[in-house]
PDB file of N, CA and C in Angstrom:
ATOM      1  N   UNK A   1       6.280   8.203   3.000  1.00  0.00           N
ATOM      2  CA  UNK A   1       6.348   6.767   3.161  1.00  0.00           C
ATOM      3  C   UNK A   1       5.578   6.385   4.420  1.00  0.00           C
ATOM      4  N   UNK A   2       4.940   5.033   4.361  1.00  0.00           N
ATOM      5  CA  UNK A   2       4.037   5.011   5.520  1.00  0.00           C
ATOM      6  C   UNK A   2       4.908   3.770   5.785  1.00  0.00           C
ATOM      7  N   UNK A   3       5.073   3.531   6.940  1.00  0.00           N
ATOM      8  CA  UNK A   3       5.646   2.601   7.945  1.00  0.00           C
ATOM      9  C   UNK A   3       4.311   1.785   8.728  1.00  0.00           C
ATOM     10  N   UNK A   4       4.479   0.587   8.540  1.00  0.00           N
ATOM     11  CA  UNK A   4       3.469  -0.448   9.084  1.00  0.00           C
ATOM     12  C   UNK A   4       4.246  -1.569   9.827  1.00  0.00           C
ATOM     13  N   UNK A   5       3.964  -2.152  10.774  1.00  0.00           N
ATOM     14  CA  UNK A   5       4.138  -3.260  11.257  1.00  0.00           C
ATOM     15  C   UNK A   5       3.471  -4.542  11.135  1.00  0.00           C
ATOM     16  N   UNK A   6       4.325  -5.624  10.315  1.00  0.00           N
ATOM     17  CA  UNK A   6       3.591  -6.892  10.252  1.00  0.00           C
ATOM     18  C   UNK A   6       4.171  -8.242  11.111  1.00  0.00           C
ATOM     19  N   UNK A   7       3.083  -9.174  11.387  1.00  0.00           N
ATOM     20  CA  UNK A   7       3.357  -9.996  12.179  1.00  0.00           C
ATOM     21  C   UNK A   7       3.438 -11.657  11.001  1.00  0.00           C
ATOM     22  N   UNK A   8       4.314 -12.628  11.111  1.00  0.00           N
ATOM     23  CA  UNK A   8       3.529 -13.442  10.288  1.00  0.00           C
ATOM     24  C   UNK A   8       1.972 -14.139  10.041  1.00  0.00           C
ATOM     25  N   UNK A   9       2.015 -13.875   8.736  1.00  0.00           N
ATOM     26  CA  UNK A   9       0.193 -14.147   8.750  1.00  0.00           C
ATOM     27  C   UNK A   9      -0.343 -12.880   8.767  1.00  0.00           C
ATOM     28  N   UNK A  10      -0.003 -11.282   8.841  1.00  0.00           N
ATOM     29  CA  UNK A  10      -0.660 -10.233   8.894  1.00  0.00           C
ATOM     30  C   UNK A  10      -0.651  -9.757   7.416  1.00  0.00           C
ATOM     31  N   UNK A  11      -1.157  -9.037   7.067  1.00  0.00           N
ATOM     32  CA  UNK A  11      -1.349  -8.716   5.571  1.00  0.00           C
ATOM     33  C   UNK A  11      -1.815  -7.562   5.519  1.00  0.00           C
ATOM     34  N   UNK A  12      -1.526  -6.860   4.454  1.00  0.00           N
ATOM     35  CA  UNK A  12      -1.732  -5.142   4.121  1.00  0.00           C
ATOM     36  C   UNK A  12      -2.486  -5.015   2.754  1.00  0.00           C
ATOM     37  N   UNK A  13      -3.220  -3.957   2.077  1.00  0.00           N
ATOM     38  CA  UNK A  13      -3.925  -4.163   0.806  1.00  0.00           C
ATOM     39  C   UNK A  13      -3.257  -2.682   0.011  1.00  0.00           C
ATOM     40  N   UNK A  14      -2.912  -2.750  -0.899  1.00  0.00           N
ATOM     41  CA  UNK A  14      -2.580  -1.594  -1.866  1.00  0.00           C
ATOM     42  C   UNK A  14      -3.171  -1.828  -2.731  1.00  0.00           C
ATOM     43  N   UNK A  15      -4.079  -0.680  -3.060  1.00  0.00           N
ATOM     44  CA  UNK A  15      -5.319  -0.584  -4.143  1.00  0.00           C
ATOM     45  C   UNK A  15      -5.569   0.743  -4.465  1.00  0.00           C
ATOM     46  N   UNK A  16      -5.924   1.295  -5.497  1.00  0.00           N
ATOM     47  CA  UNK A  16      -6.216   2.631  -6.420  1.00  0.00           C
ATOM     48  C   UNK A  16      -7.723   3.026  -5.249  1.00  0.00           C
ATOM     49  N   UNK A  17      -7.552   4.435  -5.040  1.00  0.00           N
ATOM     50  CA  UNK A  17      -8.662   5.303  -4.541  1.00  0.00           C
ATOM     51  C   UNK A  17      -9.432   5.605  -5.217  1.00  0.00           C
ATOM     52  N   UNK A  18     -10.371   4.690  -5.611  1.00  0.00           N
ATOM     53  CA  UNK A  18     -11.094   5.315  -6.898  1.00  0.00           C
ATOM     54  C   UNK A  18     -12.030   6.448  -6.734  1.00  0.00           C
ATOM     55  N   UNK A  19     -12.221   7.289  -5.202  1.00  0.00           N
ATOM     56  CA  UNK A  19     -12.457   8.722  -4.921  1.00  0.00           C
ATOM     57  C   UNK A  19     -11.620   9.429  -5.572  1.00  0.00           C
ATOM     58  N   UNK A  20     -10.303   9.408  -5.342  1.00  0.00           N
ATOM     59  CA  UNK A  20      -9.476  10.491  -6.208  1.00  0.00           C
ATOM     60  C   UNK A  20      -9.429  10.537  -7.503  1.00  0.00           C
ATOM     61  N   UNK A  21     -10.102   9.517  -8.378  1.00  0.00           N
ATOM     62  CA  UNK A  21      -9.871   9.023  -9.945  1.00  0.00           C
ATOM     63  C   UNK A  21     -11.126   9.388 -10.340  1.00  0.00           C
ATOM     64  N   UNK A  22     -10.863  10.082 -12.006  1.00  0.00           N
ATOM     65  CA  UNK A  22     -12.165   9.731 -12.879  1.00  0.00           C
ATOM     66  C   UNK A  22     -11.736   8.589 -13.257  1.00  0.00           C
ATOM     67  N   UNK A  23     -13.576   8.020 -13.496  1.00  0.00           N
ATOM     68  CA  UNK A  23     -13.433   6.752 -14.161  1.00  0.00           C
ATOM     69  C   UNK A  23     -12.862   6.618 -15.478  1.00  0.00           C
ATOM     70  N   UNK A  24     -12.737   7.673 -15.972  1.00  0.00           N
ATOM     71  CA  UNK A  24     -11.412   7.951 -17.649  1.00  0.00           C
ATOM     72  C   UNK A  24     -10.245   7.899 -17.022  1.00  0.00           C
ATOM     73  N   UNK A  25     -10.136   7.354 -16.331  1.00  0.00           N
ATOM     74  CA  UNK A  25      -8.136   7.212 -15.684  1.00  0.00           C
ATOM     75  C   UNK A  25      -7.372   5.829 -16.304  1.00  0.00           C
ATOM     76  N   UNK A  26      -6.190   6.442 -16.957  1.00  0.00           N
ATOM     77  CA  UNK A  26      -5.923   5.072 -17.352  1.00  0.00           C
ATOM     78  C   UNK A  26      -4.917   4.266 -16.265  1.00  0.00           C
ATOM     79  N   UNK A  27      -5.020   3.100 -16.516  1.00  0.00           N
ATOM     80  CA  UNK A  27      -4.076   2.606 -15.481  1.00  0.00           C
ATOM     81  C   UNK A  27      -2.366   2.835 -15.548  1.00  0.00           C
ATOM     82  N   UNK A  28      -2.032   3.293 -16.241  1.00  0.00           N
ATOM     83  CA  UNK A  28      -0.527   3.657 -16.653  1.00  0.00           C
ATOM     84  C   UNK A  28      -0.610   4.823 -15.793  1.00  0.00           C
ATOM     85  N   UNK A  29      -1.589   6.033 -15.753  1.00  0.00           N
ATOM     86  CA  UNK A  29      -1.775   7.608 -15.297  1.00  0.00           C
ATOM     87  C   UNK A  29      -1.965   7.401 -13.921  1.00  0.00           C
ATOM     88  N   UNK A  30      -2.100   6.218 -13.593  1.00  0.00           N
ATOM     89  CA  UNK A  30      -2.392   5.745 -12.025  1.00  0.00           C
ATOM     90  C   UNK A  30      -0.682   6.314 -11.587  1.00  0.00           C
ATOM     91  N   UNK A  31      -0.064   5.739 -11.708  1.00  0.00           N
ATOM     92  CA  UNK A  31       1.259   5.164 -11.241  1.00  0.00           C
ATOM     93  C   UNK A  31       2.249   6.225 -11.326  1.00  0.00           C
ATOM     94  N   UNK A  32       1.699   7.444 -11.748  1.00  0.00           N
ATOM     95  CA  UNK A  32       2.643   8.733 -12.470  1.00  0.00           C
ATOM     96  C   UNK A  32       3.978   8.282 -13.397  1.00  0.00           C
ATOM     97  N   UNK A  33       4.802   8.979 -13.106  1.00  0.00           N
ATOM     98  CA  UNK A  33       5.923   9.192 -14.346  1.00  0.00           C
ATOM     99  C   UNK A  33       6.807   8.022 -13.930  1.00  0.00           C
ATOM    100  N   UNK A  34       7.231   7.723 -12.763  1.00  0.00           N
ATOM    101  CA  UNK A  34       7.916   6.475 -12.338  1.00  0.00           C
ATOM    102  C   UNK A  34       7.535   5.467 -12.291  1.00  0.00           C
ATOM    103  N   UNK A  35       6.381   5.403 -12.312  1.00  0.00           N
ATOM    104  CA  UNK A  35       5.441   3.527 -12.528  1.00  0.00           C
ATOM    105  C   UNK A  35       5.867   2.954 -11.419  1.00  0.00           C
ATOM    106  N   UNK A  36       5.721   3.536  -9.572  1.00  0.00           N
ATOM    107  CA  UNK A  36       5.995   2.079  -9.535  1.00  0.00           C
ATOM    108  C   UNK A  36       5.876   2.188  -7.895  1.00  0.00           C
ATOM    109  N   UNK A  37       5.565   1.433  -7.171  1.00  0.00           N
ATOM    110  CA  UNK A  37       5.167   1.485  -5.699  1.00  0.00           C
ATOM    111  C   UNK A  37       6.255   0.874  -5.099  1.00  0.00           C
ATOM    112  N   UNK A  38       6.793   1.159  -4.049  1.00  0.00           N
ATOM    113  CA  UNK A  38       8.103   0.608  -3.653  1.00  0.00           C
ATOM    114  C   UNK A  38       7.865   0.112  -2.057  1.00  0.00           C
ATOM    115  N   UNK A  39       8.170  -0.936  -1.857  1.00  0.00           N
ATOM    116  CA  UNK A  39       8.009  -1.582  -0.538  1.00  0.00           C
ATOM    117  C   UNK A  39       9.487  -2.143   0.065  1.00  0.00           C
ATOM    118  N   UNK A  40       9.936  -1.601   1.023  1.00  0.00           N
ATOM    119  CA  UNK A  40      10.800  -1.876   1.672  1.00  0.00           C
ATOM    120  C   UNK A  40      10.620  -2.469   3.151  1.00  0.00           C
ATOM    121  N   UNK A  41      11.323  -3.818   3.856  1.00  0.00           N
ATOM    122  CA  UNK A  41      11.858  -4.604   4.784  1.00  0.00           C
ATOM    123  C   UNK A  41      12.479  -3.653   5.617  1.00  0.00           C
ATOM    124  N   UNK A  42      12.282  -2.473   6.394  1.00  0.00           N
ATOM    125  CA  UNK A  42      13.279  -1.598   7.402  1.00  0.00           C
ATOM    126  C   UNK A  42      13.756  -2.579   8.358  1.00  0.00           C
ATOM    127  N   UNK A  43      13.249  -3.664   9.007  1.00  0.00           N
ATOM    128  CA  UNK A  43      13.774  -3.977  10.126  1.00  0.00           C
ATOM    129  C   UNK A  43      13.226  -5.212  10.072  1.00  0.00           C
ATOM    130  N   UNK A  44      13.762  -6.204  10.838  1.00  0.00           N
ATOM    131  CA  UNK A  44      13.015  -7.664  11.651  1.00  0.00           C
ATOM    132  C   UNK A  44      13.242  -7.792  13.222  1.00  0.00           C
ATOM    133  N   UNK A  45      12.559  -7.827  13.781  1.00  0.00           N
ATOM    134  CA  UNK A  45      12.965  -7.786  14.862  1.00  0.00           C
ATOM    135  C   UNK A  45      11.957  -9.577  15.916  1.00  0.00           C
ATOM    136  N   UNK A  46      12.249 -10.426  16.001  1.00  0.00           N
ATOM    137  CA  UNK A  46      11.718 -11.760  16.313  1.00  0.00           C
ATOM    138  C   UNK A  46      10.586 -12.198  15.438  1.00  0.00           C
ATOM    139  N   UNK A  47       9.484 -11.590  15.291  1.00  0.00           N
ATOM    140  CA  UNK A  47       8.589 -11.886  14.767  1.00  0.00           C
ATOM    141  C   UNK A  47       7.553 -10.834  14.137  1.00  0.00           C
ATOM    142  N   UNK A  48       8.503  -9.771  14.035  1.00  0.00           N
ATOM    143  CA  UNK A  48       7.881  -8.927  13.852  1.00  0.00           C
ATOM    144  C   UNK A  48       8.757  -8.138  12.955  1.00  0.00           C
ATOM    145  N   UNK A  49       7.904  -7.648  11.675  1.00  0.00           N
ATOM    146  CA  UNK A  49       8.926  -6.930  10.290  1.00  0.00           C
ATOM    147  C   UNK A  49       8.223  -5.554  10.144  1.00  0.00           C
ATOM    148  N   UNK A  50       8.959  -4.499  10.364  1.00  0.00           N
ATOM    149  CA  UNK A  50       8.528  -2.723   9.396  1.00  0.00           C
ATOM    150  C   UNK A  50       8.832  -3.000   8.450  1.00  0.00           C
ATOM    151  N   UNK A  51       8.106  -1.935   7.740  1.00  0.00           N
ATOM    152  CA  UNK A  51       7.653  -2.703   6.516  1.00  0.00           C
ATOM    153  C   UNK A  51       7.524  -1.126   6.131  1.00  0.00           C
ATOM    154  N   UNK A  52       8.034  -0.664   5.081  1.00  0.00           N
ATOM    155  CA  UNK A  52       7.689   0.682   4.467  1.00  0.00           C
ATOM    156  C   UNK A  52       7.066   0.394   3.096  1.00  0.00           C
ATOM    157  N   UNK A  53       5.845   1.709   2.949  1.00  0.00           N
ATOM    158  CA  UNK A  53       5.356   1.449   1.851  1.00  0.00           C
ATOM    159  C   UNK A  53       5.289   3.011   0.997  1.00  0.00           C
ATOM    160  N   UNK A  54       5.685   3.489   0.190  1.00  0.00           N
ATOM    161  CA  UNK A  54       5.480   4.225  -0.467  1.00  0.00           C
ATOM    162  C   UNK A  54       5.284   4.251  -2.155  1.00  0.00           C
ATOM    163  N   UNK A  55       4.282   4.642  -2.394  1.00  0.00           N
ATOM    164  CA  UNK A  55       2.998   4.784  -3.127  1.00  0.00           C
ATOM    165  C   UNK A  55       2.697   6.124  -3.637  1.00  0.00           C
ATOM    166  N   UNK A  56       1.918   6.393  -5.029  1.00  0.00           N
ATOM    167  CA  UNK A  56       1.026   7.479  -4.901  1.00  0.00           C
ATOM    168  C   UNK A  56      -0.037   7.886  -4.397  1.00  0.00           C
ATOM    169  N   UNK A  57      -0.623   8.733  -4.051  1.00  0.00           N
ATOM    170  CA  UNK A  57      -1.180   9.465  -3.507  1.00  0.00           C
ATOM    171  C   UNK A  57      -2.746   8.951  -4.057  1.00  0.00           C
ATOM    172  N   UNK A  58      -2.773   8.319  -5.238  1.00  0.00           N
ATOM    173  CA  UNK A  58      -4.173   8.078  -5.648  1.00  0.00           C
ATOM    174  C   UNK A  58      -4.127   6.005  -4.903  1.00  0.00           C
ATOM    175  N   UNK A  59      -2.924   6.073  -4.162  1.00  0.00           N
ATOM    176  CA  UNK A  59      -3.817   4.619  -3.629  1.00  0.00           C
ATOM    177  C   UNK A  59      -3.725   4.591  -1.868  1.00  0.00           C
ATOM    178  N   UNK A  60      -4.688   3.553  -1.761  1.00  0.00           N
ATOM    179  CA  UNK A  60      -4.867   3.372  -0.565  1.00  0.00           C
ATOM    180  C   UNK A  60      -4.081   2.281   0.209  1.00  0.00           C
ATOM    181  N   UNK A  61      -3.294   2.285   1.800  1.00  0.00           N
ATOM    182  CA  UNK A  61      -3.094   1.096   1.950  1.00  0.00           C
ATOM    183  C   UNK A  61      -3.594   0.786   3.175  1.00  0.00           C
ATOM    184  N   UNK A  62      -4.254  -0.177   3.472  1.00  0.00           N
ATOM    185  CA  UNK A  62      -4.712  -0.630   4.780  1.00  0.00           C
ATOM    186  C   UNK A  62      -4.886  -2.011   4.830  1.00  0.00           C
ATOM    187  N   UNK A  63      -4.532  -2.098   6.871  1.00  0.00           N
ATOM    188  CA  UNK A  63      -4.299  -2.738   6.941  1.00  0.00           C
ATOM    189  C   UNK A  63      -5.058  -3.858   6.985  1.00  0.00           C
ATOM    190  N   UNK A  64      -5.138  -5.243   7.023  1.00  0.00           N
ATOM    191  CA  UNK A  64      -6.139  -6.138   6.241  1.00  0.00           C
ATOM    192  C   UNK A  64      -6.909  -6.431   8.026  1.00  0.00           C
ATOM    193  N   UNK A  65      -6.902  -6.171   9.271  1.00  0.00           N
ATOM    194  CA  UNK A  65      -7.360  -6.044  10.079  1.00  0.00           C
ATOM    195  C   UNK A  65      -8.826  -5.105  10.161  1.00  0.00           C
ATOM    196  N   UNK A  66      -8.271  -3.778   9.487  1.00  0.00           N
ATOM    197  CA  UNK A  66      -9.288  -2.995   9.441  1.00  0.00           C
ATOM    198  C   UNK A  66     -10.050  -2.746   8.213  1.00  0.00           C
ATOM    199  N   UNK A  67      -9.656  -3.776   7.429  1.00  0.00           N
ATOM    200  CA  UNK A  67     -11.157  -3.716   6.008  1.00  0.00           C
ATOM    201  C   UNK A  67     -11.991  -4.956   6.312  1.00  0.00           C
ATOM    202  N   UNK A  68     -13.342  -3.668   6.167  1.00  0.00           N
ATOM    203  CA  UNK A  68     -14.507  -4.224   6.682  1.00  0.00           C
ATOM    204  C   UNK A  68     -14.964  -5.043   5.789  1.00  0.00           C
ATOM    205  N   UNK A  69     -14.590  -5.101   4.247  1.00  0.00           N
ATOM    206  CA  UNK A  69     -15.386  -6.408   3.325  1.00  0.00           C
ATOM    207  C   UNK A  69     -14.551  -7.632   3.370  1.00  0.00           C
ATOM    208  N   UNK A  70     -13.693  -8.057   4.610  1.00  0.00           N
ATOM    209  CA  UNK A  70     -13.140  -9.187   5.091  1.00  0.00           C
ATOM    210  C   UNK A  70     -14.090  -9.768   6.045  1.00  0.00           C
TER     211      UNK A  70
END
């Protein structure tokens, strides 16, 4: 599980690695046997929320600070 910190107005991107994928991947085979990415609220603390994200391994998450096609 990856643990991130957001501020209001900060934003995160979860998207398929399409390095790790053939392009014959179906989108169901993305998600493995559980289908399903789970995001959890750990904490609030004034203005500021952890934020857990766990995911498979074929996606990426980053944070919307550091993607460069913004």
């Amino acid at each position: 599980m990856l643990i991130i910190s957001r501020r209001p107005d900060e934003d995160f991107y979860i998207y398929p690695d399409y390095s790790k994928l053939s392009p014959q991947t179906k989108i169901g085979d993305i998600f493995g046997s559980d289908g399903c990415v789970t995001i959890s609220i750990n904490k609030i603390e004034g203005q500021m929320a952890s934020v857990g994200i766990d995911a498979p391994i074929e996606f990426t998450i980053l944070r919307s600070e550091l993607d460069n096609d913004s």
